[in-house]
N, C-alpha and C. Protein backbone atom coordinates (compact mmCIF):
# COMPACT_ATOMS: atom_id res chain seq x y z
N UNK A 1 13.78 5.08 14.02
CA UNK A 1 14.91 4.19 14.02
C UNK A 1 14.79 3.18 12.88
N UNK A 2 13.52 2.61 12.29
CA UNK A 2 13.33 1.77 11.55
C UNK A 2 13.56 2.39 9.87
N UNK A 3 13.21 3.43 10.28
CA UNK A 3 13.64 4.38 8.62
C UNK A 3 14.88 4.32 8.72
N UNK A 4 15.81 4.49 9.47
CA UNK A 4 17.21 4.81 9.48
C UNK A 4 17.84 3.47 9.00
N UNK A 5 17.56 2.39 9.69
CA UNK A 5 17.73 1.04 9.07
C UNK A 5 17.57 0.99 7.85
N UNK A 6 16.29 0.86 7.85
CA UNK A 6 16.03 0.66 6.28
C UNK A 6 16.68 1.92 4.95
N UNK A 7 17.13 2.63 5.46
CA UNK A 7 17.76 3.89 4.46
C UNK A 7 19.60 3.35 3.98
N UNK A 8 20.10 2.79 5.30
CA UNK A 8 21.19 2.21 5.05
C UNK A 8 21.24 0.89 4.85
N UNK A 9 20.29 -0.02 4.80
CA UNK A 9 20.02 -1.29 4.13
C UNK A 9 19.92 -0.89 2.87
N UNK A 10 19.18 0.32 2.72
CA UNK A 10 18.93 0.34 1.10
C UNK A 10 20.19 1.34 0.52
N UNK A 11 20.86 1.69 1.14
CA UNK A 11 22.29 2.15 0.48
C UNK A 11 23.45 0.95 0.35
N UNK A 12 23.13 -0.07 1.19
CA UNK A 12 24.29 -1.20 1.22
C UNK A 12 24.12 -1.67 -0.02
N UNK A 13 22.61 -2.02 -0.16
CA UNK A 13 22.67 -2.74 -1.30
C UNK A 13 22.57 -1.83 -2.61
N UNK A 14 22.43 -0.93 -2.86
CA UNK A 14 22.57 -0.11 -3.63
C UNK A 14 23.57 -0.30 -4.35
N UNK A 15 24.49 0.15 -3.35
CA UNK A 15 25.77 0.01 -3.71
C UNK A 15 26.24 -1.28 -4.31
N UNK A 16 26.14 -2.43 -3.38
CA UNK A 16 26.09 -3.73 -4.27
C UNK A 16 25.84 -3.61 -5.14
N UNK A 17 24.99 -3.48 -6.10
CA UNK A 17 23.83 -3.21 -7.11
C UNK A 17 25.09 -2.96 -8.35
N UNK A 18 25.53 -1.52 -7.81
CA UNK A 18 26.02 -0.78 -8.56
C UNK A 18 27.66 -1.46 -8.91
N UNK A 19 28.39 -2.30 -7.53
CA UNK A 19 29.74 -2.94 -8.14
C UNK A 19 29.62 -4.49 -9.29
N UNK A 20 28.11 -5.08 -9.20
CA UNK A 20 27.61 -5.81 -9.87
C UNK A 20 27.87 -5.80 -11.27
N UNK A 21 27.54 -6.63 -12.26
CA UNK A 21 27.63 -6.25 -13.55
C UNK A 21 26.29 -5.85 -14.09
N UNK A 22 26.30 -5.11 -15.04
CA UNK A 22 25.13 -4.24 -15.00
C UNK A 22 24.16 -5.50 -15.39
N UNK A 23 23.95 -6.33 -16.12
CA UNK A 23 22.86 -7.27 -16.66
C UNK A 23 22.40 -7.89 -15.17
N UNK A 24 23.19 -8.10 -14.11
CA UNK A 24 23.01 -9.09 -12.90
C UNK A 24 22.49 -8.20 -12.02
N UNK A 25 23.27 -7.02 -12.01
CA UNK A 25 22.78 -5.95 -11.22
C UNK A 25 21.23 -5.59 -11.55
N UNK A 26 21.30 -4.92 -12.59
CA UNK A 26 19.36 -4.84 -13.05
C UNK A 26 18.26 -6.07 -13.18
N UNK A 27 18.69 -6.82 -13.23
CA UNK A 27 17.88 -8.15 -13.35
C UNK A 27 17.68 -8.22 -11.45
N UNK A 28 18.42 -7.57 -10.79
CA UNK A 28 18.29 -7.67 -9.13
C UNK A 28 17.62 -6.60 -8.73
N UNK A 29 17.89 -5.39 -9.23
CA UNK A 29 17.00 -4.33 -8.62
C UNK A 29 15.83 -4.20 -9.79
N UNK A 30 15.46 -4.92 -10.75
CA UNK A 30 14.17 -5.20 -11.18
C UNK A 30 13.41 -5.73 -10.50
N UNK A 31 13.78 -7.42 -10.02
CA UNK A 31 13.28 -8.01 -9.20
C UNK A 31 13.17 -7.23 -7.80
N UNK A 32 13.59 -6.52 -7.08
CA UNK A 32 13.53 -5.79 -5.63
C UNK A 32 12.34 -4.80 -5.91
N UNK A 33 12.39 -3.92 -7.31
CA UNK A 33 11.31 -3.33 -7.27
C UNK A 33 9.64 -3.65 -7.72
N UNK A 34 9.66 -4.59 -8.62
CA UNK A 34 8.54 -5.62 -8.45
C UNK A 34 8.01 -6.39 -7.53
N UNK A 35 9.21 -6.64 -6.61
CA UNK A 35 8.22 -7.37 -5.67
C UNK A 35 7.95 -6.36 -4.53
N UNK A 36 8.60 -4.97 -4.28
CA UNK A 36 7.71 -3.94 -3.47
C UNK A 36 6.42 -3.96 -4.15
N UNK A 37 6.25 -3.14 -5.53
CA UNK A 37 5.05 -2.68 -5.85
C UNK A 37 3.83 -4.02 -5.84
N UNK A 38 4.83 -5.29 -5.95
CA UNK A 38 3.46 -6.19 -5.64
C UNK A 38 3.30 -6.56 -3.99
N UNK A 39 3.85 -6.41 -3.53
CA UNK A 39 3.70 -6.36 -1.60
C UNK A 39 2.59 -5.04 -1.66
N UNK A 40 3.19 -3.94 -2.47
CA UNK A 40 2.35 -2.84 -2.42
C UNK A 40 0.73 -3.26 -2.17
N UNK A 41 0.45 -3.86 -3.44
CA UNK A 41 -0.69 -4.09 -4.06
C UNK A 41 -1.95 -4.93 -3.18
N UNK A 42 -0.74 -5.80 -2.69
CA UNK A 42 -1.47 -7.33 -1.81
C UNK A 42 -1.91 -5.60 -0.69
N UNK A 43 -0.98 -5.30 -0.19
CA UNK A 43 -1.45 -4.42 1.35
C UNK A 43 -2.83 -4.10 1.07
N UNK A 44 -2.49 -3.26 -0.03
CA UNK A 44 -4.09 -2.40 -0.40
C UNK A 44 -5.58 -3.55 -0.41
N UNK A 45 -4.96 -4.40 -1.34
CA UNK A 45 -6.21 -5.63 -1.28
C UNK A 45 -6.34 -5.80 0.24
N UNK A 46 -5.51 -5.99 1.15
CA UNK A 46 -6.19 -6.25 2.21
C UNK A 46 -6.81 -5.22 3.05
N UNK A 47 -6.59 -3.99 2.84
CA UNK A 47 -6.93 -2.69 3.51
C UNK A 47 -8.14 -2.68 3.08
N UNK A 48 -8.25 -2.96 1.23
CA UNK A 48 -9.99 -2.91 0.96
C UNK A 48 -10.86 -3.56 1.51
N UNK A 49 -10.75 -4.55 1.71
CA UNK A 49 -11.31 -5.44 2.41
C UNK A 49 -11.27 -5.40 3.77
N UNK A 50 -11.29 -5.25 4.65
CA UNK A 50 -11.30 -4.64 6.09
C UNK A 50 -12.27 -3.42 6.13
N UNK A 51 -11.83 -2.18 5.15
CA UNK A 51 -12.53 -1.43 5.07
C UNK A 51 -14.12 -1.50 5.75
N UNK A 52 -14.61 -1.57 4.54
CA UNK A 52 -16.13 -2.17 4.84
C UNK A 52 -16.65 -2.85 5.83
N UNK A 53 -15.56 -3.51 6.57
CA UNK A 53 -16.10 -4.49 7.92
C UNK A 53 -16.06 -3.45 9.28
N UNK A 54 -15.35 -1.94 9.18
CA UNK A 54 -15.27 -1.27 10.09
C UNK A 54 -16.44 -0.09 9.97
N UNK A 55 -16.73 0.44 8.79
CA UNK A 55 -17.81 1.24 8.17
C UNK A 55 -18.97 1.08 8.77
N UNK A 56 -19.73 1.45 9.50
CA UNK A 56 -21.05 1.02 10.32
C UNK A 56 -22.13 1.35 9.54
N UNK A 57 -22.81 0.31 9.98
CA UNK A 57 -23.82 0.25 8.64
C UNK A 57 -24.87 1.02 9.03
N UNK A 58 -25.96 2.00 8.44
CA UNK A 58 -27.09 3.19 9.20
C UNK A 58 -28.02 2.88 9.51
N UNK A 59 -28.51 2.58 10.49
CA UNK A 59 -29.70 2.30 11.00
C UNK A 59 -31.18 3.20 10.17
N UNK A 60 -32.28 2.43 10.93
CA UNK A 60 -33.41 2.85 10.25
C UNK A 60 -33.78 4.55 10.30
N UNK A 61 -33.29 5.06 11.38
CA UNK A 61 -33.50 6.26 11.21
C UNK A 61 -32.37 7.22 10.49
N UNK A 62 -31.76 7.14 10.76
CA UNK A 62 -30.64 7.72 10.12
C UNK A 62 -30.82 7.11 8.34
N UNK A 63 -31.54 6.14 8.00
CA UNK A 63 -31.52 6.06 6.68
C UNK A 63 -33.02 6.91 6.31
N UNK A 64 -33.66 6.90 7.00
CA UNK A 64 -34.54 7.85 6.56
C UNK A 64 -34.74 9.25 6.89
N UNK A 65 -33.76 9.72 7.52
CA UNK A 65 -33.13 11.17 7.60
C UNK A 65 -32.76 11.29 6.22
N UNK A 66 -31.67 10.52 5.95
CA UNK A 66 -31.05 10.71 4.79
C UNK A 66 -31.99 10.52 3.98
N UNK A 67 -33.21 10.24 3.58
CA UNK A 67 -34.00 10.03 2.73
C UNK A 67 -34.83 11.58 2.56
N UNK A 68 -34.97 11.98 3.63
CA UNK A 68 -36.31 13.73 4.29
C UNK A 68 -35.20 14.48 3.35
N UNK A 69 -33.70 14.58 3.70
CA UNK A 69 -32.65 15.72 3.41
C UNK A 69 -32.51 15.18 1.92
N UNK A 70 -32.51 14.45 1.04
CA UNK A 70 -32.21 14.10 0.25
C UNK A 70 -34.01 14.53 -1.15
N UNK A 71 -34.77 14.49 -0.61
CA UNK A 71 -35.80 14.76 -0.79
C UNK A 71 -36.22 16.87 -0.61
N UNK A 72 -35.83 16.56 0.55
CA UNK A 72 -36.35 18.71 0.67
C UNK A 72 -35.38 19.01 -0.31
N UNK A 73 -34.09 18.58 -0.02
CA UNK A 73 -32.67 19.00 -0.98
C UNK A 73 -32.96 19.55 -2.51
């Protein structure tokens, strides 16, 4: 349901866009698409960061497993 919204939000204004004059119009859907790809960007920074706090860190044996297999290997 939320795609469907957002598909005809983004045709309303589209369209706006397009009865606009072209200098006002692109100077608007410049700005709309810059500030996705930087919303983009922030997400990821915060996804990286989380990352690592969920990643479990290997205990002593399991690091020296990985040490025997890494060694016979």
């Amino acid at each position: 349901m939320y795609l469907l919204l957002l598909i005809i939000l983004s045709t309303i204004v589209g369209y706006l866009l397009f009865l606009l004059d072209p200098l006002i119009g692109g100077i608007i859907a410049f700005g709309i698409i810059v500030g996705c790809l930087l919303r983009g960007l922030y997400l990821l920074e915060d996804i990286r960061k989380i990352i690592p706090k969920t990643v479990p860190t290997p205990n002593k044996a399991e690091t020296a497993y990985n040490n025997y297999l890494k060694e016979k290997g």
